[in-house]
PDB file of N, CA and C in Angstrom:
ATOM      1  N   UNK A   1     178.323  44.902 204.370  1.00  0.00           N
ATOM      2  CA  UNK A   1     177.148  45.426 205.029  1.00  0.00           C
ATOM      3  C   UNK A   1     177.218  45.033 206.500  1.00  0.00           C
ATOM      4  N   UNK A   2     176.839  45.947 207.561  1.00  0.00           N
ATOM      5  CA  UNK A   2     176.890  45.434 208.910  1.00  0.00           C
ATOM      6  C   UNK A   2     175.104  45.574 209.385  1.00  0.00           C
ATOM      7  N   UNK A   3     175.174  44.661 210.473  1.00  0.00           N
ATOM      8  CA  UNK A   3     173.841  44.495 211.125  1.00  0.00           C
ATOM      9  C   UNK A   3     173.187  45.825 211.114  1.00  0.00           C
ATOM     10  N   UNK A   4     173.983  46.899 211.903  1.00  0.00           N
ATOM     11  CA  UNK A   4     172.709  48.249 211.781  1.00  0.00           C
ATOM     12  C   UNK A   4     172.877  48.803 210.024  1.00  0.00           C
ATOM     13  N   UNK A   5     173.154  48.445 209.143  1.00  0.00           N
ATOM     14  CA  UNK A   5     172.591  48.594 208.267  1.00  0.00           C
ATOM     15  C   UNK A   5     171.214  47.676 207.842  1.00  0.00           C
ATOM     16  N   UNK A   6     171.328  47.346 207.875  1.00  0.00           N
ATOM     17  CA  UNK A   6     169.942  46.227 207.747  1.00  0.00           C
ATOM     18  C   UNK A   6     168.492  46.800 207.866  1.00  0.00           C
ATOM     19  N   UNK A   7     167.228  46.810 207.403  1.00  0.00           N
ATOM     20  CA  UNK A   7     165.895  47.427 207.825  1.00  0.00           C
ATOM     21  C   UNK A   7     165.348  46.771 208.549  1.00  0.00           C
ATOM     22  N   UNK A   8     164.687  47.225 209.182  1.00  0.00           N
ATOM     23  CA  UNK A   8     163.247  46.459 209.885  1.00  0.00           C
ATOM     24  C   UNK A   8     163.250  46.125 209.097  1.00  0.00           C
ATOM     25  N   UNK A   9     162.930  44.562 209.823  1.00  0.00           N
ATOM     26  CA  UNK A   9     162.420  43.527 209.271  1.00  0.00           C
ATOM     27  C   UNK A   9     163.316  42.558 208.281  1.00  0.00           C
ATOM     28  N   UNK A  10     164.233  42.931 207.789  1.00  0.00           N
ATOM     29  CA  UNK A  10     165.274  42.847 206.861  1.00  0.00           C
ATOM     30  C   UNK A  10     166.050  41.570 207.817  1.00  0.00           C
ATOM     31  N   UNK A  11     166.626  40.860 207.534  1.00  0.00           N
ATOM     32  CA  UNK A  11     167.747  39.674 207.961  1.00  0.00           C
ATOM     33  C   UNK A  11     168.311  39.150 206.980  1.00  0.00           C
ATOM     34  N   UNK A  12     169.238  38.120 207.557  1.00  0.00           N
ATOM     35  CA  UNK A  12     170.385  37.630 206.656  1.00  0.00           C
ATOM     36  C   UNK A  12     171.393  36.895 207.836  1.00  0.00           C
ATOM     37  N   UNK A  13     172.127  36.664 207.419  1.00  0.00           N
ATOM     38  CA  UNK A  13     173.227  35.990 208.074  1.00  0.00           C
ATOM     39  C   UNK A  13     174.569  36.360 208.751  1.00  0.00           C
ATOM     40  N   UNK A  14     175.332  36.424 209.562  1.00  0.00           N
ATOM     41  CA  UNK A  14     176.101  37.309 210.162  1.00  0.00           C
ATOM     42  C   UNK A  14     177.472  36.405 209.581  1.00  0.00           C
ATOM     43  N   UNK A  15     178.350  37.054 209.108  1.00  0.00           N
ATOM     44  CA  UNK A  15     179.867  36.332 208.871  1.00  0.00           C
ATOM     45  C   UNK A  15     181.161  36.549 209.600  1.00  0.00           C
ATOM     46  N   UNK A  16     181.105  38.112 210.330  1.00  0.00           N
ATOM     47  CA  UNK A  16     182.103  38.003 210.720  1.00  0.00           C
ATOM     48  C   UNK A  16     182.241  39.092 212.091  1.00  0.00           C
ATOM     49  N   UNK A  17     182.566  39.217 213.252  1.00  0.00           N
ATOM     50  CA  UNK A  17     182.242  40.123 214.600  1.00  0.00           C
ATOM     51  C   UNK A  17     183.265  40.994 214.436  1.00  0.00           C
ATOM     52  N   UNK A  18     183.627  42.283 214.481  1.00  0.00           N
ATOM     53  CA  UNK A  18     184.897  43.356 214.755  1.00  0.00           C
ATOM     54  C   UNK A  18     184.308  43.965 216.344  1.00  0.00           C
ATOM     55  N   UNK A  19     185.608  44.806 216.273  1.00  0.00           N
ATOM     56  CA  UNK A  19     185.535  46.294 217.252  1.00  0.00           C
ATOM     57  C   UNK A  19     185.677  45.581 218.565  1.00  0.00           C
ATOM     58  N   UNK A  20     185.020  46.080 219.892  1.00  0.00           N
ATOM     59  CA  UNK A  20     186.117  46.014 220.825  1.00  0.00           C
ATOM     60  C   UNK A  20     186.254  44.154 221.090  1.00  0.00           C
ATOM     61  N   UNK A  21     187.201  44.326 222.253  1.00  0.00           N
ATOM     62  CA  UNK A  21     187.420  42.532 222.124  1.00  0.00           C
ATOM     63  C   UNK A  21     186.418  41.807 223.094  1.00  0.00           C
ATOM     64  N   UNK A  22     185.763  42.604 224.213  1.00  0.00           N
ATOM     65  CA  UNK A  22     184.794  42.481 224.909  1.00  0.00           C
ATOM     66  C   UNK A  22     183.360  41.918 224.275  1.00  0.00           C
ATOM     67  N   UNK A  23     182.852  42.979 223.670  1.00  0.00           N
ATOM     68  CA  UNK A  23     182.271  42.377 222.745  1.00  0.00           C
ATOM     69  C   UNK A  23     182.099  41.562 222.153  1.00  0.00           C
ATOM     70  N   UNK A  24     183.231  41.570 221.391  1.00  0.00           N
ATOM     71  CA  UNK A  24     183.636  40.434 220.370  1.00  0.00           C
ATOM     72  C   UNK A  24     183.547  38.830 220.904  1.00  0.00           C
ATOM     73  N   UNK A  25     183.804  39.206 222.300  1.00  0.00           N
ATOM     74  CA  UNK A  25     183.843  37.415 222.500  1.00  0.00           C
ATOM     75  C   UNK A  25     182.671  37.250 222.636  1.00  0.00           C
ATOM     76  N   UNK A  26     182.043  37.883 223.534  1.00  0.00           N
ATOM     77  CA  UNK A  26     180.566  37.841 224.129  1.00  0.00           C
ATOM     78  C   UNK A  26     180.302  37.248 223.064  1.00  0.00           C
ATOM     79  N   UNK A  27     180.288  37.706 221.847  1.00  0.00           N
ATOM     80  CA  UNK A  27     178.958  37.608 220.732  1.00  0.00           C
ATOM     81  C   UNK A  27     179.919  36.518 219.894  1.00  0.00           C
ATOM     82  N   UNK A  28     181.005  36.083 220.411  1.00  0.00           N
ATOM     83  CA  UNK A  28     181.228  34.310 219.355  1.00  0.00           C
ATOM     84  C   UNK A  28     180.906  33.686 220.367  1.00  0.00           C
ATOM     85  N   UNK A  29     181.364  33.338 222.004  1.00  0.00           N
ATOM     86  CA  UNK A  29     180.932  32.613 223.057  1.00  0.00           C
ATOM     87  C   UNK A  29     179.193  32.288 222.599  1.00  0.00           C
ATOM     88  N   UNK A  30     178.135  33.675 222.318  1.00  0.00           N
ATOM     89  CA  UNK A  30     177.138  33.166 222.063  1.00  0.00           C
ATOM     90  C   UNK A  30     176.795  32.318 220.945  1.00  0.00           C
ATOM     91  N   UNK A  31     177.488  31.872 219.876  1.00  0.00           N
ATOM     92  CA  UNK A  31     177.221  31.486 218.762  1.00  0.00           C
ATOM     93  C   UNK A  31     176.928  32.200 217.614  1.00  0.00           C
ATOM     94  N   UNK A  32     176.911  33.542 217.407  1.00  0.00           N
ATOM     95  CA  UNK A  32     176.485  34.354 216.615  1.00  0.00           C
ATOM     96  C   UNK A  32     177.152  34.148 215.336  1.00  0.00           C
ATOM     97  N   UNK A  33     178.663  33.860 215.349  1.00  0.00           N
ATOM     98  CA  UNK A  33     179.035  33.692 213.766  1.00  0.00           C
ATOM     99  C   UNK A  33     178.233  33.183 213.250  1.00  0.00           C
ATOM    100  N   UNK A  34     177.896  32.857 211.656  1.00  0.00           N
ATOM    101  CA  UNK A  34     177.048  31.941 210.762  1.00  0.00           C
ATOM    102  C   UNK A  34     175.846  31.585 211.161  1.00  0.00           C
ATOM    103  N   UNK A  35     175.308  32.453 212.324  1.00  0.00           N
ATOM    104  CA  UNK A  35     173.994  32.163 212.722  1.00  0.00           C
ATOM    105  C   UNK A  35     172.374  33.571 211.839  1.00  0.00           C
ATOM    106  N   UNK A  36     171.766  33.033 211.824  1.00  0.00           N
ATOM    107  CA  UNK A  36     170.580  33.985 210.980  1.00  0.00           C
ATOM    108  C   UNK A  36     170.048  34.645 211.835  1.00  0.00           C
ATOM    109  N   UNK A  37     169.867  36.082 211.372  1.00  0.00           N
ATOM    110  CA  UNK A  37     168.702  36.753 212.335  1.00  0.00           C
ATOM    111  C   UNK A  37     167.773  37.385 211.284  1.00  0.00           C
ATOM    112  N   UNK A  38     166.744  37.903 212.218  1.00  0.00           N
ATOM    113  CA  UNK A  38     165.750  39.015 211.664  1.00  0.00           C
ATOM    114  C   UNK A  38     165.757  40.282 212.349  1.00  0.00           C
ATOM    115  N   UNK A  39     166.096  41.450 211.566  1.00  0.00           N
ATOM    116  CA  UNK A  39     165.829  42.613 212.560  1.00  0.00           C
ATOM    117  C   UNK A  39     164.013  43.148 212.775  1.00  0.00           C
ATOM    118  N   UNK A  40     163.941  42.572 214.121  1.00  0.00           N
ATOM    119  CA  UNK A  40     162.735  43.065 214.552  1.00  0.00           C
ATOM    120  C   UNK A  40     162.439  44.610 215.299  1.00  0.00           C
ATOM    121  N   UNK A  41     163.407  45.644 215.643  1.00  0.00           N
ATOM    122  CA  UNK A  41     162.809  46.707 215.707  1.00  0.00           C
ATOM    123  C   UNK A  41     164.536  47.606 215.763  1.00  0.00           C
ATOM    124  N   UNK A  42     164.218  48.729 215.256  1.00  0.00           N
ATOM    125  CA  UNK A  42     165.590  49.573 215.135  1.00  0.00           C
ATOM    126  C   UNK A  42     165.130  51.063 214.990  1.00  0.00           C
ATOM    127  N   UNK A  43     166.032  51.468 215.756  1.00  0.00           N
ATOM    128  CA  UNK A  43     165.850  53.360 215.983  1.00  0.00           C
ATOM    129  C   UNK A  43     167.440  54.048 215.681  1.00  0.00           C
ATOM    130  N   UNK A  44     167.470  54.875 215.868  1.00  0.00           N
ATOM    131  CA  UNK A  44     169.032  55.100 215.992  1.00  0.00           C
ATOM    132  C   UNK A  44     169.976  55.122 216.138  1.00  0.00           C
ATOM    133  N   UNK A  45     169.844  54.575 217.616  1.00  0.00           N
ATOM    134  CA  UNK A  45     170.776  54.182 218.529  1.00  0.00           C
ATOM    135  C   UNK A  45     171.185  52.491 219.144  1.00  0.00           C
ATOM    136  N   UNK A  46     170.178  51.590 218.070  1.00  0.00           N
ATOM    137  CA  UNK A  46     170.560  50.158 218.450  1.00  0.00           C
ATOM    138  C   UNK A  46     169.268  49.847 217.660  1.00  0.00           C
ATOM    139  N   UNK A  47     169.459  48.052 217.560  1.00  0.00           N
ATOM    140  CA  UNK A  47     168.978  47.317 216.705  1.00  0.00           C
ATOM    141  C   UNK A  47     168.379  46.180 217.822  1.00  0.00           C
ATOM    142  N   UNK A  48     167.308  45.464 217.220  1.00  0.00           N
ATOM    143  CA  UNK A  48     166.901  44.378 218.098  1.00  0.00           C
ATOM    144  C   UNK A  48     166.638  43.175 217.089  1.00  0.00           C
ATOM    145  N   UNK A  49     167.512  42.388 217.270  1.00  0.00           N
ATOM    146  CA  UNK A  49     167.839  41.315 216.302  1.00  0.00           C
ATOM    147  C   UNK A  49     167.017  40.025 216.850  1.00  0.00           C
ATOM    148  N   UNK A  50     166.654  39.449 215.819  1.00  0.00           N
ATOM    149  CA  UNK A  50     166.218  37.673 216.379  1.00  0.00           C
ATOM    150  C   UNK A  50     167.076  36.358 216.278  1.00  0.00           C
ATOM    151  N   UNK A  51     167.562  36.193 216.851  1.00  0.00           N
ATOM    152  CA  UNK A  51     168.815  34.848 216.153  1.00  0.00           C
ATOM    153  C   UNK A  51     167.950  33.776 216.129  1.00  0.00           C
ATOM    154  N   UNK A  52     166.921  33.801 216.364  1.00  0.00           N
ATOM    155  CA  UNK A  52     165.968  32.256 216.544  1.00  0.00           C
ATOM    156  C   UNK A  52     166.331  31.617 217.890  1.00  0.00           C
ATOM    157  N   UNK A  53     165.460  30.381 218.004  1.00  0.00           N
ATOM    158  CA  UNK A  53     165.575  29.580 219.049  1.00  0.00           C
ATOM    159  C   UNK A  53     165.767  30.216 220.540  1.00  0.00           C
ATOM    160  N   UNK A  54     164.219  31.017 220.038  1.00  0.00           N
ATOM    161  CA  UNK A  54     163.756  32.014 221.556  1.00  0.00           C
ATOM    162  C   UNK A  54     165.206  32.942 222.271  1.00  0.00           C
ATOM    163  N   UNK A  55     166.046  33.189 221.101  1.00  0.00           N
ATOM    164  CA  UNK A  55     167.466  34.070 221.464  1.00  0.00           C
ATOM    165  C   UNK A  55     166.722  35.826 220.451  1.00  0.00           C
ATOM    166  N   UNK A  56     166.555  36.704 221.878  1.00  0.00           N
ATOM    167  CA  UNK A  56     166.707  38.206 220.914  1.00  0.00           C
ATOM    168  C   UNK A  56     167.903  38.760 221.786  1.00  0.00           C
ATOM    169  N   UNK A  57     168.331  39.805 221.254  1.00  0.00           N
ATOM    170  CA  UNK A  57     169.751  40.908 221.824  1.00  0.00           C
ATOM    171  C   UNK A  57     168.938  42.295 221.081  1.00  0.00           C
ATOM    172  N   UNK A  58     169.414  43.378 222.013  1.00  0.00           N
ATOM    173  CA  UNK A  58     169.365  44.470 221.397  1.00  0.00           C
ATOM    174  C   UNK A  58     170.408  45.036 221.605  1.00  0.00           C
ATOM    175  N   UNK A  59     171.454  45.466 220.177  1.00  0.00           N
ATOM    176  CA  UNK A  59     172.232  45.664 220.251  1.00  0.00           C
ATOM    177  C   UNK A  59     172.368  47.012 220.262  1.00  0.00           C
ATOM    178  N   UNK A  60     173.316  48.034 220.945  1.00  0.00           N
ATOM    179  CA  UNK A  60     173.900  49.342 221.231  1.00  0.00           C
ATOM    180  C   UNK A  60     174.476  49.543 219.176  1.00  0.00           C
ATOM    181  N   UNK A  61     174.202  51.038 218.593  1.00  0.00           N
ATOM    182  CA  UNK A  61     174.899  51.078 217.018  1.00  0.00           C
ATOM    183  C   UNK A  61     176.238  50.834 217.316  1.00  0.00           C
ATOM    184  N   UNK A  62     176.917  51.102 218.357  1.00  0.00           N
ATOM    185  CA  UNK A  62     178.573  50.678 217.535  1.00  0.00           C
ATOM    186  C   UNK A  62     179.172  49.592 217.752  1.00  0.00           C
ATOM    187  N   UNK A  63     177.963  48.458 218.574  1.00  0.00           N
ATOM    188  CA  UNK A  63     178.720  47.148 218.167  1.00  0.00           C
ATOM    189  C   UNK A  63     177.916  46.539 216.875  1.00  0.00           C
ATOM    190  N   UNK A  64     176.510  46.851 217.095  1.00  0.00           N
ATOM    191  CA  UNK A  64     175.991  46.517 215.573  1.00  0.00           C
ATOM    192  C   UNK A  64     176.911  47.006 214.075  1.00  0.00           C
ATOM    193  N   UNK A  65     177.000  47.842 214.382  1.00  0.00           N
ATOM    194  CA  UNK A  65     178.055  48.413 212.841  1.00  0.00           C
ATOM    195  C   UNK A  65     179.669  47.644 213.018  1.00  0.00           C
ATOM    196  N   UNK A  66     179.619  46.914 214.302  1.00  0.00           N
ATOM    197  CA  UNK A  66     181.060  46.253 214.281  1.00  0.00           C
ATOM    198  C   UNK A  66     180.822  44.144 213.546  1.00  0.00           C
ATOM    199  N   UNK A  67     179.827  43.971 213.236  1.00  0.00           N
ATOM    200  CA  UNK A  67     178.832  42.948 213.089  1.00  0.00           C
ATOM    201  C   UNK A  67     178.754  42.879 211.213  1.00  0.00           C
ATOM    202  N   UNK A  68     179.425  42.262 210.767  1.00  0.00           N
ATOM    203  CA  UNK A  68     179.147  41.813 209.164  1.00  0.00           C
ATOM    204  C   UNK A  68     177.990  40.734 209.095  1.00  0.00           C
ATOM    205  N   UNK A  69     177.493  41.515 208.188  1.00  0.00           N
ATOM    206  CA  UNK A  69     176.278  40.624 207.739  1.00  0.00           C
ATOM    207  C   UNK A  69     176.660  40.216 206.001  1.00  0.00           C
ATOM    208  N   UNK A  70     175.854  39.050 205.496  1.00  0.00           N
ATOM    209  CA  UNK A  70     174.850  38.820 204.375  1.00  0.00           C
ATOM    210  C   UNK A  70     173.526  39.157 204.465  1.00  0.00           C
ATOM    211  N   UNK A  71     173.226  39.945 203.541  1.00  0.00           N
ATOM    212  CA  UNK A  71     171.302  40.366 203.458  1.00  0.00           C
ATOM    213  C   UNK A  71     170.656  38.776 202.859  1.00  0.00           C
ATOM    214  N   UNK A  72     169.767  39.068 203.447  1.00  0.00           N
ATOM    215  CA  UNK A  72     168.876  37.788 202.711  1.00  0.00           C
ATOM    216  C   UNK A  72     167.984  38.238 202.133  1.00  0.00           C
ATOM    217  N   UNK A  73     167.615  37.542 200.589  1.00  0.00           N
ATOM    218  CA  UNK A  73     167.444  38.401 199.594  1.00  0.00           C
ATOM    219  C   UNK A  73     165.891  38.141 199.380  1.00  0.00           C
TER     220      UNK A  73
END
């Protein structure tokens, strides 16, 4: 499952970052592996995630769909 799959409101845990390498670092440099979010608002074209500890991103869909998640159940 990747992050823009996820619903409003829906979170879980992120395991693993793909797609470009730009990206990709950005979002381990930030800590994002093994870190929890909540998706707080999503439309078509991107997701707005909560990682906690006053950290949100709104992510563009094709790095979100590059983003493995766990759902939290």
């Amino acid at each position: 499952m990747t992050l823009f799959d996820c619903n409003k409101r829906g979170g879980g845990k992120i395991t693993d970052i793909g797609g470009n390498i730009n990206v990709r670092r950005r979002l381990y440099d930030l800590g994002l592996v093994d870190s929890d979010f909540t998706v707080k608002a999503k439309n078509r074209r991107s997701v707005l995630a909560d990682f906690g500890h006053g950290f949100c991103a709104v992510l563009a869909k094709d790095a979100a769909e590059n983003i493995k998640v766990i759902e939290r159940i």
